[in-house]
C-alpha atoms as a PDB file:
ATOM      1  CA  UNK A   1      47.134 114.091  44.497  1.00  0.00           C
ATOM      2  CA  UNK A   2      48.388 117.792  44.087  1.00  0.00           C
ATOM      3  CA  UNK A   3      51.907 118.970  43.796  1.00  0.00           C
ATOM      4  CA  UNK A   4      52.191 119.990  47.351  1.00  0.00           C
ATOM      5  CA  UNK A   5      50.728 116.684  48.659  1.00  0.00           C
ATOM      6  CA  UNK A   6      53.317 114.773  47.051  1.00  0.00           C
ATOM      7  CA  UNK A   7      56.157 116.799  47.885  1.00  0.00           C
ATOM      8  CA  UNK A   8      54.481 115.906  51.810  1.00  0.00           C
ATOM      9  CA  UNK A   9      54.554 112.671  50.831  1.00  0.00           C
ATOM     10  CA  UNK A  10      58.004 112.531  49.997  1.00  0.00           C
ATOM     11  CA  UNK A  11      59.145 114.749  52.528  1.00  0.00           C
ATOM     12  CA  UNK A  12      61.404 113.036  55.359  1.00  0.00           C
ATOM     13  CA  UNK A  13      61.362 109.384  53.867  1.00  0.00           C
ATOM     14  CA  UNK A  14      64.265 107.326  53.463  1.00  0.00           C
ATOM     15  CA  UNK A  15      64.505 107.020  49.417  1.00  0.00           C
ATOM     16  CA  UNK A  16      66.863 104.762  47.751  1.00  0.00           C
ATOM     17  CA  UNK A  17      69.410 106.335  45.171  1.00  0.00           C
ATOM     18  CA  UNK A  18      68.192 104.730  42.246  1.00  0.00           C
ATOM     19  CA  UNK A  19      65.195 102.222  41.698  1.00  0.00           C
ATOM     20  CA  UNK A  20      63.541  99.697  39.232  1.00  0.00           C
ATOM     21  CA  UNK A  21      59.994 100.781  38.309  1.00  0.00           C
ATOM     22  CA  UNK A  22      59.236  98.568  35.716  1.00  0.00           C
ATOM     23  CA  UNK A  23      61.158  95.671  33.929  1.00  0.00           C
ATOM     24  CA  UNK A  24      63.003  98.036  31.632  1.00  0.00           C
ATOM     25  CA  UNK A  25      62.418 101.293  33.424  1.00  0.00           C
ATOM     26  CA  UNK A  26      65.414 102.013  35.646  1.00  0.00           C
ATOM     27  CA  UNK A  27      65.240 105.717  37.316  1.00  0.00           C
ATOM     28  CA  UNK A  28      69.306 106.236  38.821  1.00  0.00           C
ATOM     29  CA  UNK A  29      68.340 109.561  40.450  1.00  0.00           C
ATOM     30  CA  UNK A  30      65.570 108.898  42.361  1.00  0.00           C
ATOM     31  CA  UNK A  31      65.278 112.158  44.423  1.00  0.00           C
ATOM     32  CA  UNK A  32      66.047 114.539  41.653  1.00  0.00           C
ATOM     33  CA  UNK A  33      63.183 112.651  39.405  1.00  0.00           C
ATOM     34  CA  UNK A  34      60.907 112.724  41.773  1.00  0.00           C
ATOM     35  CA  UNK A  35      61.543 116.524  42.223  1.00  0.00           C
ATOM     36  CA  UNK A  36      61.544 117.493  38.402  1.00  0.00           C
ATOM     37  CA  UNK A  37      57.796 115.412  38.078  1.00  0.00           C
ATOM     38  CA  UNK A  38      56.729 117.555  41.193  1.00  0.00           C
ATOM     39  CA  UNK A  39      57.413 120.439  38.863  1.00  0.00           C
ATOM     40  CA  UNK A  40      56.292 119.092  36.216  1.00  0.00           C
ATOM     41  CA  UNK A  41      53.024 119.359  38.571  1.00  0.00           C
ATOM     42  CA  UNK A  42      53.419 122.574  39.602  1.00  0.00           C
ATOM     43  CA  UNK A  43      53.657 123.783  35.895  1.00  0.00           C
ATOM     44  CA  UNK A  44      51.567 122.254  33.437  1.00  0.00           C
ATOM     45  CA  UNK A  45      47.950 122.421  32.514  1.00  0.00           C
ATOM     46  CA  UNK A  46      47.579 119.676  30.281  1.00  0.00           C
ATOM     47  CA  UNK A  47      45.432 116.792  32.307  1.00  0.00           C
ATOM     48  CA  UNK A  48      47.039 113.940  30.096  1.00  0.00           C
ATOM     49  CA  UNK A  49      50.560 114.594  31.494  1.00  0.00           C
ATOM     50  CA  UNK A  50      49.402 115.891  34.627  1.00  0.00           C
ATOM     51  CA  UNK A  51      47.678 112.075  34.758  1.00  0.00           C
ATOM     52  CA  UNK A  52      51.144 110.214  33.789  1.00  0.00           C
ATOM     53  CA  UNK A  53      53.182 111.918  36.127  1.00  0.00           C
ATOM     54  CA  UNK A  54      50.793 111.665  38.737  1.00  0.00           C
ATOM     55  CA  UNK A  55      50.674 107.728  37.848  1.00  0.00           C
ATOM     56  CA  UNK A  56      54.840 107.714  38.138  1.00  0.00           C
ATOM     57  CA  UNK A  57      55.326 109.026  41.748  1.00  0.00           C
ATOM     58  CA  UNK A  58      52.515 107.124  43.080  1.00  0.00           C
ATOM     59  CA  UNK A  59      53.797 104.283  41.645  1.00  0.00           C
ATOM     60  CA  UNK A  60      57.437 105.362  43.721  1.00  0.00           C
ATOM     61  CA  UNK A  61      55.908 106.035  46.460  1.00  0.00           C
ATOM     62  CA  UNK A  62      54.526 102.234  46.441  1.00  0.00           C
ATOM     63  CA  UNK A  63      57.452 100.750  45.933  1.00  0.00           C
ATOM     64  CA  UNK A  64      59.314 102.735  48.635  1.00  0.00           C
ATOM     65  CA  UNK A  65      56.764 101.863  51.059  1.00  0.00           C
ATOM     66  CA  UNK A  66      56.389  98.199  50.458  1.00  0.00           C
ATOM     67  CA  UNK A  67      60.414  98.249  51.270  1.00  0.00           C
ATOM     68  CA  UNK A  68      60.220  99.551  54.024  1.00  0.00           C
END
């Protein structure tokens, strides 16, 4: 996914505060991570973080949805 799919994708759902990832990977600012990997997105070039940040919010976006 692009930048600007994600930030559709995020746009207008109810997101928790803070969330567990992982077992030993706690995020407490959920919103403003997900908005600083977005620009990590927007900004880099190299494919190897582009990948792991990719990887990250579609992970969140899983675990929002299977909440729900």
């Amino acid at each position: 996914m692009t930048a600007e799919e994600f930030e559709a994708a995020f746009h207008g759902i109810n997101m928790p505060e803070s969330m567990q990832l992982y077992p030993g990977t706690f995020i407490p600012d959920l919103r403003d991570t997900v908005d600083k990997s977005i620009r990590i997105l927007q900004e880099t070039q190299s494919p190897a973080v582009r990948e792991a940040v990719s990887h990250r919010l579609k992970m969140i976006l899983e675990k929002i949805y299977s909440a729900q």
